[in-house]
C-alpha atoms as a PDB file:
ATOM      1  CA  UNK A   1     107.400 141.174  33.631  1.00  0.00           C
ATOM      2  CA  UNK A   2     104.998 143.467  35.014  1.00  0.00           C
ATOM      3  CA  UNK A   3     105.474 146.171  32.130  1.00  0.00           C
ATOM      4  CA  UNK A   4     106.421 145.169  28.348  1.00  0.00           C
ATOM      5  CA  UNK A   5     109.598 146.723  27.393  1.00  0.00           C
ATOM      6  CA  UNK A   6     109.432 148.042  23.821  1.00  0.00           C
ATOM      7  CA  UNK A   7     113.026 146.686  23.513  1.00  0.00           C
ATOM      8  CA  UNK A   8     112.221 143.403  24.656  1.00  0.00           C
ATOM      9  CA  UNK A   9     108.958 142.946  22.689  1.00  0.00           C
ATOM     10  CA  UNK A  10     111.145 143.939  20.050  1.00  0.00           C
ATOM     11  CA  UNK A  11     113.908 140.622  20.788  1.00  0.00           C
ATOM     12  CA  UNK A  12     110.960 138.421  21.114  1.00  0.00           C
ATOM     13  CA  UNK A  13     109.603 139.156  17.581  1.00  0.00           C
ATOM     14  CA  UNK A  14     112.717 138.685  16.356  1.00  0.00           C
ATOM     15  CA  UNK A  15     113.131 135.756  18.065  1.00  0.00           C
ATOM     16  CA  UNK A  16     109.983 134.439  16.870  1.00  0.00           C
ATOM     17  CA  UNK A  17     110.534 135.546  12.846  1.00  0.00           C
ATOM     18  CA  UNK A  18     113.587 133.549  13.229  1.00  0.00           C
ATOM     19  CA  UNK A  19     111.946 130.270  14.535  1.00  0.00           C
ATOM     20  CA  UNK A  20     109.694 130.720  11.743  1.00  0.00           C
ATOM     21  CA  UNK A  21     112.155 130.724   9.298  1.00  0.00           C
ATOM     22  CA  UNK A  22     113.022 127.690   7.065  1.00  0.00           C
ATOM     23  CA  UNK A  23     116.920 128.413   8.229  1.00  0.00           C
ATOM     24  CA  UNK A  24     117.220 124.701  10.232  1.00  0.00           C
ATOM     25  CA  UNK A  25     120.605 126.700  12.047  1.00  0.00           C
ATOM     26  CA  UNK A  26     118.797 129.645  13.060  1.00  0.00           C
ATOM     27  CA  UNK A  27     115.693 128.409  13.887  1.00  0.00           C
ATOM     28  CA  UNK A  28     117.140 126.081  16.468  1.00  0.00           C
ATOM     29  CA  UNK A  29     119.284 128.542  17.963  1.00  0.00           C
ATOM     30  CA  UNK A  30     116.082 131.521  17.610  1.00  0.00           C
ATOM     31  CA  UNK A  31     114.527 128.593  20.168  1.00  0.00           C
ATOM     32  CA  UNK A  32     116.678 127.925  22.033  1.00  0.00           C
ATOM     33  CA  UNK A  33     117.001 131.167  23.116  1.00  0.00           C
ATOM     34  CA  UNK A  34     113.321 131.639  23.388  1.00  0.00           C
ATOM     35  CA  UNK A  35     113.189 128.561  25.894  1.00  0.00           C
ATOM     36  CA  UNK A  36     116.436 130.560  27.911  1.00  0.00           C
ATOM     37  CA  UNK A  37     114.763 133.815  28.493  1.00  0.00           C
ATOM     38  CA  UNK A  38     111.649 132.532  29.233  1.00  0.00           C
ATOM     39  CA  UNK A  39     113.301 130.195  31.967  1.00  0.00           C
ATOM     40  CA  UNK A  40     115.085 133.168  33.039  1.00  0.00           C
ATOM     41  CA  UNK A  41     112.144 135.514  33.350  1.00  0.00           C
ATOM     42  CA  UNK A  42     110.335 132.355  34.815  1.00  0.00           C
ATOM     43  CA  UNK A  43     107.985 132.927  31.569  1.00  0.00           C
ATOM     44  CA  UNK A  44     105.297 129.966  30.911  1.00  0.00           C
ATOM     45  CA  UNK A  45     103.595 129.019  27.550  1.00  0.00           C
ATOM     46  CA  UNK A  46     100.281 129.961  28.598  1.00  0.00           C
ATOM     47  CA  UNK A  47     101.760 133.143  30.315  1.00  0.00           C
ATOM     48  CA  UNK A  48     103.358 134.160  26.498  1.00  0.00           C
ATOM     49  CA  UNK A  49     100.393 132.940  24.641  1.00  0.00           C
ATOM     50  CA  UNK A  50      97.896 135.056  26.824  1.00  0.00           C
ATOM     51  CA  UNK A  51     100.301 137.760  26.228  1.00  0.00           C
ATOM     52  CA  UNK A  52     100.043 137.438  22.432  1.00  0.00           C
ATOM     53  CA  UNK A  53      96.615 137.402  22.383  1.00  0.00           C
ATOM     54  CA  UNK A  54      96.049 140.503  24.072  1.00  0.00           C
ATOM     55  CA  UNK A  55      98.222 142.038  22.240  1.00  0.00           C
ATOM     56  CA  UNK A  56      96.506 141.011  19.164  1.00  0.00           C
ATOM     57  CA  UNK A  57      92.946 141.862  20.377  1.00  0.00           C
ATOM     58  CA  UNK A  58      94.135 145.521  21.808  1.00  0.00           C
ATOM     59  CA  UNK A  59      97.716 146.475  22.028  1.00  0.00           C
ATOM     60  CA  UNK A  60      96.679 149.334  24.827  1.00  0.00           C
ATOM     61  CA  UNK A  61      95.651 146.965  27.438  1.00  0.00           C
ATOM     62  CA  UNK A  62      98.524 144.816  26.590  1.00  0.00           C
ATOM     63  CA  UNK A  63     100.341 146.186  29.931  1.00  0.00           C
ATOM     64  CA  UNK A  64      97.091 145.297  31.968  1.00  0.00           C
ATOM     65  CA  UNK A  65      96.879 141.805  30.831  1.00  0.00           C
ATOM     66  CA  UNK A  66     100.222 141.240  31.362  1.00  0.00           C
ATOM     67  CA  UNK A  67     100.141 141.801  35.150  1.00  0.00           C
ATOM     68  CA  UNK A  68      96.840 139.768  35.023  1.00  0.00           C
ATOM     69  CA  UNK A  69      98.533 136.703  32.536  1.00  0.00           C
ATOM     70  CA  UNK A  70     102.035 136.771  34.068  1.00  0.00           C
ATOM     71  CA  UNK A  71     100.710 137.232  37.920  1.00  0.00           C
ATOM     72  CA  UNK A  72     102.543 133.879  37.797  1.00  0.00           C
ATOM     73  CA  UNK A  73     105.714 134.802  36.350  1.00  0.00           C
ATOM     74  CA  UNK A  74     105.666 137.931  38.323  1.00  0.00           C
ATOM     75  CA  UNK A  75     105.815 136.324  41.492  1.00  0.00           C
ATOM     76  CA  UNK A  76     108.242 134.212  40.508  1.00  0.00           C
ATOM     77  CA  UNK A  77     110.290 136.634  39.290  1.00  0.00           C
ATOM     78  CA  UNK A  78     110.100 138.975  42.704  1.00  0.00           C
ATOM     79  CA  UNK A  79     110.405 135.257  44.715  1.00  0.00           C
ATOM     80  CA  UNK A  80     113.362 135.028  42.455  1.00  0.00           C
ATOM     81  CA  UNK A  81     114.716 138.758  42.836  1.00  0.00           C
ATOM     82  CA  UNK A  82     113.783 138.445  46.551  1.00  0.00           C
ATOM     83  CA  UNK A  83     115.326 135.170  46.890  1.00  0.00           C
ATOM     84  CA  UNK A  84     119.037 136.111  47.195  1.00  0.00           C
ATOM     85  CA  UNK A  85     117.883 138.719  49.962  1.00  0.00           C
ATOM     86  CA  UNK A  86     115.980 135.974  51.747  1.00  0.00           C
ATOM     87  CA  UNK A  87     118.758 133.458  51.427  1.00  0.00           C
ATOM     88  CA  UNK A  88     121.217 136.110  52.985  1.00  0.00           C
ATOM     89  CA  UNK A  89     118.765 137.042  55.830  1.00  0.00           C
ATOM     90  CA  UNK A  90     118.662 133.547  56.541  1.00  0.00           C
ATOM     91  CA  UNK A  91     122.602 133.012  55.802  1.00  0.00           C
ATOM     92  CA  UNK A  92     122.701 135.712  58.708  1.00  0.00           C
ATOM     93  CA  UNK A  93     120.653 134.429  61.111  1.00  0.00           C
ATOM     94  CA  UNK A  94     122.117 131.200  60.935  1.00  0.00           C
ATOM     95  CA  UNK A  95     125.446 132.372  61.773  1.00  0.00           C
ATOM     96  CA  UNK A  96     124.325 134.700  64.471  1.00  0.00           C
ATOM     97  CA  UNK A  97     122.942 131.534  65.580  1.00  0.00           C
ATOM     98  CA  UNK A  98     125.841 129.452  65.055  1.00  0.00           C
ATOM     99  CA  UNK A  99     127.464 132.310  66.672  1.00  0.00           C
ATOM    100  CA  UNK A 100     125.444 132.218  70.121  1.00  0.00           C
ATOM    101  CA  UNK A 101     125.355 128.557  70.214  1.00  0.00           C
ATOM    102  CA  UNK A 102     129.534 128.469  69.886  1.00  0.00           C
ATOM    103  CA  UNK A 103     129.441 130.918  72.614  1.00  0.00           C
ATOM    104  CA  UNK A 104     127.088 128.983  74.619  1.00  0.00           C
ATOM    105  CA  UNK A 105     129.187 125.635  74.079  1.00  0.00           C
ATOM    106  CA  UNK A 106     132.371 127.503  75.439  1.00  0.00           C
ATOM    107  CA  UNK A 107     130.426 128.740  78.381  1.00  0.00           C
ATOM    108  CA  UNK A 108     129.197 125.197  79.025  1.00  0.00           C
ATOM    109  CA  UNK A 109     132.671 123.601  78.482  1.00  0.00           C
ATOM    110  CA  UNK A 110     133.899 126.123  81.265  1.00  0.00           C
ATOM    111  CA  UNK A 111     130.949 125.463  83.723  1.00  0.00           C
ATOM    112  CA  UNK A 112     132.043 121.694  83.067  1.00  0.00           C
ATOM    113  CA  UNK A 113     135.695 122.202  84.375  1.00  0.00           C
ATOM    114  CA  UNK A 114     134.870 124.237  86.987  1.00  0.00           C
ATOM    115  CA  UNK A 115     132.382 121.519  88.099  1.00  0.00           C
ATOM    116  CA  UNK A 116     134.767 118.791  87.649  1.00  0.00           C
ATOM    117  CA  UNK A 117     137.497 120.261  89.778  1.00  0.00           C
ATOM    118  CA  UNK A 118     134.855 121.048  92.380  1.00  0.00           C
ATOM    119  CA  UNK A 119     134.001 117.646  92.379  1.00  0.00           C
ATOM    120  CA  UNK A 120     137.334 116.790  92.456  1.00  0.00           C
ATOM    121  CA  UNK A 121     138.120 118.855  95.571  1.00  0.00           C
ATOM    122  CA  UNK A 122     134.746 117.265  97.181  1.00  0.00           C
ATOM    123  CA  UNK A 123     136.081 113.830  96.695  1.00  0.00           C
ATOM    124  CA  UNK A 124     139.411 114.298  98.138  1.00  0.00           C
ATOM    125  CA  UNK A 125     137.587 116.238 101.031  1.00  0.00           C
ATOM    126  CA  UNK A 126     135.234 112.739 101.863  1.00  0.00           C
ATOM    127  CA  UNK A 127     138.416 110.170 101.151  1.00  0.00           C
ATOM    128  CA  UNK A 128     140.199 112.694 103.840  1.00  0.00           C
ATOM    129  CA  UNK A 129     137.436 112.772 106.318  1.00  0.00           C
ATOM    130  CA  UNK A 130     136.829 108.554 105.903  1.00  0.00           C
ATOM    131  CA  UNK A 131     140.607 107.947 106.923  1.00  0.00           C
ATOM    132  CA  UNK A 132     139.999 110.826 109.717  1.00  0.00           C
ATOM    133  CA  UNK A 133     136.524 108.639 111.019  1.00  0.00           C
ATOM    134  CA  UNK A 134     138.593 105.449 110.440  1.00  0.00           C
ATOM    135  CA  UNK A 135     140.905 106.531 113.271  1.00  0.00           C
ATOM    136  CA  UNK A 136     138.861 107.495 115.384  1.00  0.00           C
ATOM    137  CA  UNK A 137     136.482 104.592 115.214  1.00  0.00           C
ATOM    138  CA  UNK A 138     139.659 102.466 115.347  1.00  0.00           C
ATOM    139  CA  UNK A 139     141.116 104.686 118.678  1.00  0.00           C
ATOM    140  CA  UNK A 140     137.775 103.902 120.291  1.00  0.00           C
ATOM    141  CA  UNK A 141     137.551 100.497 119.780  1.00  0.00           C
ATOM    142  CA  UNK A 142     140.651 100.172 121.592  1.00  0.00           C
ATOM    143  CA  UNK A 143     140.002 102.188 124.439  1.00  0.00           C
ATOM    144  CA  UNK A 144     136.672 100.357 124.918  1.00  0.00           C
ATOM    145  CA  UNK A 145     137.977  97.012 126.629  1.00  0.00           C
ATOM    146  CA  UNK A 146     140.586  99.114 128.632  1.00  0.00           C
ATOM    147  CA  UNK A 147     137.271 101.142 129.772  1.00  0.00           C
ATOM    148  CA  UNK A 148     135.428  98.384 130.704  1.00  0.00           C
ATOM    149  CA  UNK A 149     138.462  96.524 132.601  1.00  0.00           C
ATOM    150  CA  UNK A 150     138.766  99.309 134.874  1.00  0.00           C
ATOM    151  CA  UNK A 151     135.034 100.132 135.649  1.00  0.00           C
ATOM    152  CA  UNK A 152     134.733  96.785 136.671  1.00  0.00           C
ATOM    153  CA  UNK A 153     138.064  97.009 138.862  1.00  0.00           C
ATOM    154  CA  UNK A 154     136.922 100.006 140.131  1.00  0.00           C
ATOM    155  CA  UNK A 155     133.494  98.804 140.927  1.00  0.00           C
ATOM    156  CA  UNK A 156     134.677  95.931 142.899  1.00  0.00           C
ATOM    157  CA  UNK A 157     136.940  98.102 145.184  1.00  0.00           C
ATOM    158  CA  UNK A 158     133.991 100.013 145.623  1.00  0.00           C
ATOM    159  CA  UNK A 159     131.790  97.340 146.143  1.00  0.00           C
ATOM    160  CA  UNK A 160     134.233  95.834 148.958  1.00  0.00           C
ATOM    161  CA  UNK A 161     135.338  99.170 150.715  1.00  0.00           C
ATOM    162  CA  UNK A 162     131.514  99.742 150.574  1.00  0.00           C
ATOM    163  CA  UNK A 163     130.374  96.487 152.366  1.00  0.00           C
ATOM    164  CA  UNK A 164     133.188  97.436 155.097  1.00  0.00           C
ATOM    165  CA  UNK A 165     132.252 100.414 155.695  1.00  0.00           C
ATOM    166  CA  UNK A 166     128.816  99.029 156.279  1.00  0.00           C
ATOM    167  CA  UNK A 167     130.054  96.507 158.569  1.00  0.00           C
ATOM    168  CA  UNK A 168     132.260  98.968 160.713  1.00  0.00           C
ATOM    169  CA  UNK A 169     129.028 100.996 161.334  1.00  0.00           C
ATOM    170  CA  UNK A 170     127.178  98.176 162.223  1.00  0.00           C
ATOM    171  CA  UNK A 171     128.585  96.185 164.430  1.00  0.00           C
ATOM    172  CA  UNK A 172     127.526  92.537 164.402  1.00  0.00           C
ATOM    173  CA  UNK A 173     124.988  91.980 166.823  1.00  0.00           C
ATOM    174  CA  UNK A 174     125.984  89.266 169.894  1.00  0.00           C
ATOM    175  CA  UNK A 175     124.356  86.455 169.751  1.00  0.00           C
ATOM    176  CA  UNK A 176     124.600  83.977 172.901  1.00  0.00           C
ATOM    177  CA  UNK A 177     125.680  81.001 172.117  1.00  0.00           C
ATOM    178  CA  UNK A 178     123.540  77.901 173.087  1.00  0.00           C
ATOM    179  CA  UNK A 179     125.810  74.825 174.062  1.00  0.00           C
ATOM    180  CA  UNK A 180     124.895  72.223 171.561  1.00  0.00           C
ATOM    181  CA  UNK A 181     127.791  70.083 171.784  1.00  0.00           C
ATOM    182  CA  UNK A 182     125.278  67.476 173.185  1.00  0.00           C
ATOM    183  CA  UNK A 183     123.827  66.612 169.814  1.00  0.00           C
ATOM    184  CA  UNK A 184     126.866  66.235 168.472  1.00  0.00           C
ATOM    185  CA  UNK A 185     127.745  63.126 170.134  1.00  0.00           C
END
C-alpha cells in the first residue's frame, strides 16, 4: 500500500458510493467488502481516513502521504508478505534441527549398547576373577595348618639333633664324686 493503484482507488470509490446508497442489500455487502480488503491489506480507519484527506487537500502528494499514513499498514503488509518466507526459514531450520538431533539420538543409542556390552564383558571378567581369588584363598587356607604342622616337626628334629650334636662335641666334664652316703643315714 505503498503506491495507490488507479484501479484500486477506483474499487474503493465504488465501494464507498455503494455504502452510501439507500440500497439496505448493497450497502451491507459494499461494507462488508470494505471491512475484507482492508483486513486483507492490513488497512486501519485512521490509515484510510488520512488517505482521504490527502487526497482531498492535494491529489499529487496523495502517493507521499500514503507511505507516511499507511507506514503502519505497510509494514504489516511486508511482515505479512515476508511472513510465509520467515515461517519456512524457520520450518527449515527446525527440521535441520530435528534432523541433527535424530542423528545425534541414534549415535547416543549406539554409544549406549556398546557401553552396555562392555560393561557386560567387565562384569563377567570380575565374577570370573572372584571365583579364581576364591580358590586360591580357599587352597591356602588349607595348606596353612599342614605348613605349620611340619615347621614345627621339623623344628623339633632340629632342635634335638642340634642339642646332640652339641653334646657329642662337648663331652660332659668329670666330676668326682664326693661320698655322701653318710648323710643319708
Amino acid at each position: 500500500m505503498t503506491e495507490i493503484d488507479p484501479k484500486e482507488l477506483k474499487i474503493l470509490s465504488d465501494i464507498l458510493a455503494l455504502v452510501l446508497e439507500d440500497h439496505p442489500g448493497q450497502s451491507d455487502t459494499a461494507l462488508q467488502a470494505l471491512r475484507n480488503r482492508a483486513r486483507k491489506n492490513s488497512t486501519t480507519g485512521g490509515a484510510l481516513k488520512n488517505l482521504f484527506q490527502t487526497i482531498a487537500v492535494n491529489p499529487s502528494k496523495a502517493k507521499t502521504a500514503t507511505r507516511q499514513a499507511g507506514t503502519r499498514a505497510s509494514t504489516s503488509k511486508s511482515k505479512t508478505t515476508d511472513m510465509p518466507d520467515q515461517y519456512r526459514v524457520q520450518l527449515r531450520e527446525m527440521a535441520d534441527s530435528i534432523t541433527r538431533l535424530d542423528r545425534n539420538l541414534r549415535v547416543a543409542y549406539s554409544q549406549n549398547e556398546t557401553l552396555k556390552s562392555e560393561l557386560y564383558l567387565t562384569q563377567k571378567s570380575r565374577a570370573e576373577l572372584q571365583t579364581h581369588l576364591a580358590t586360591l584363598k580357599s587352597s591356602n587356607r588349607s595348606q596353612k595348618p599342614v605348613t605349620i604342622a611340619i615347621s614345627l616337626i621339623v623344628g623339633l628334629l632340629v632342635g634335638v639333633a642340634g642339642s646332640q650334636a652339641v653334646h657329642a662335641l662337648w663331652p660332659a666334664p668329670i666330676h668326682t664324686v664326693a661320698d655322701n652316703t653318710h648323710y643319708l643315714y
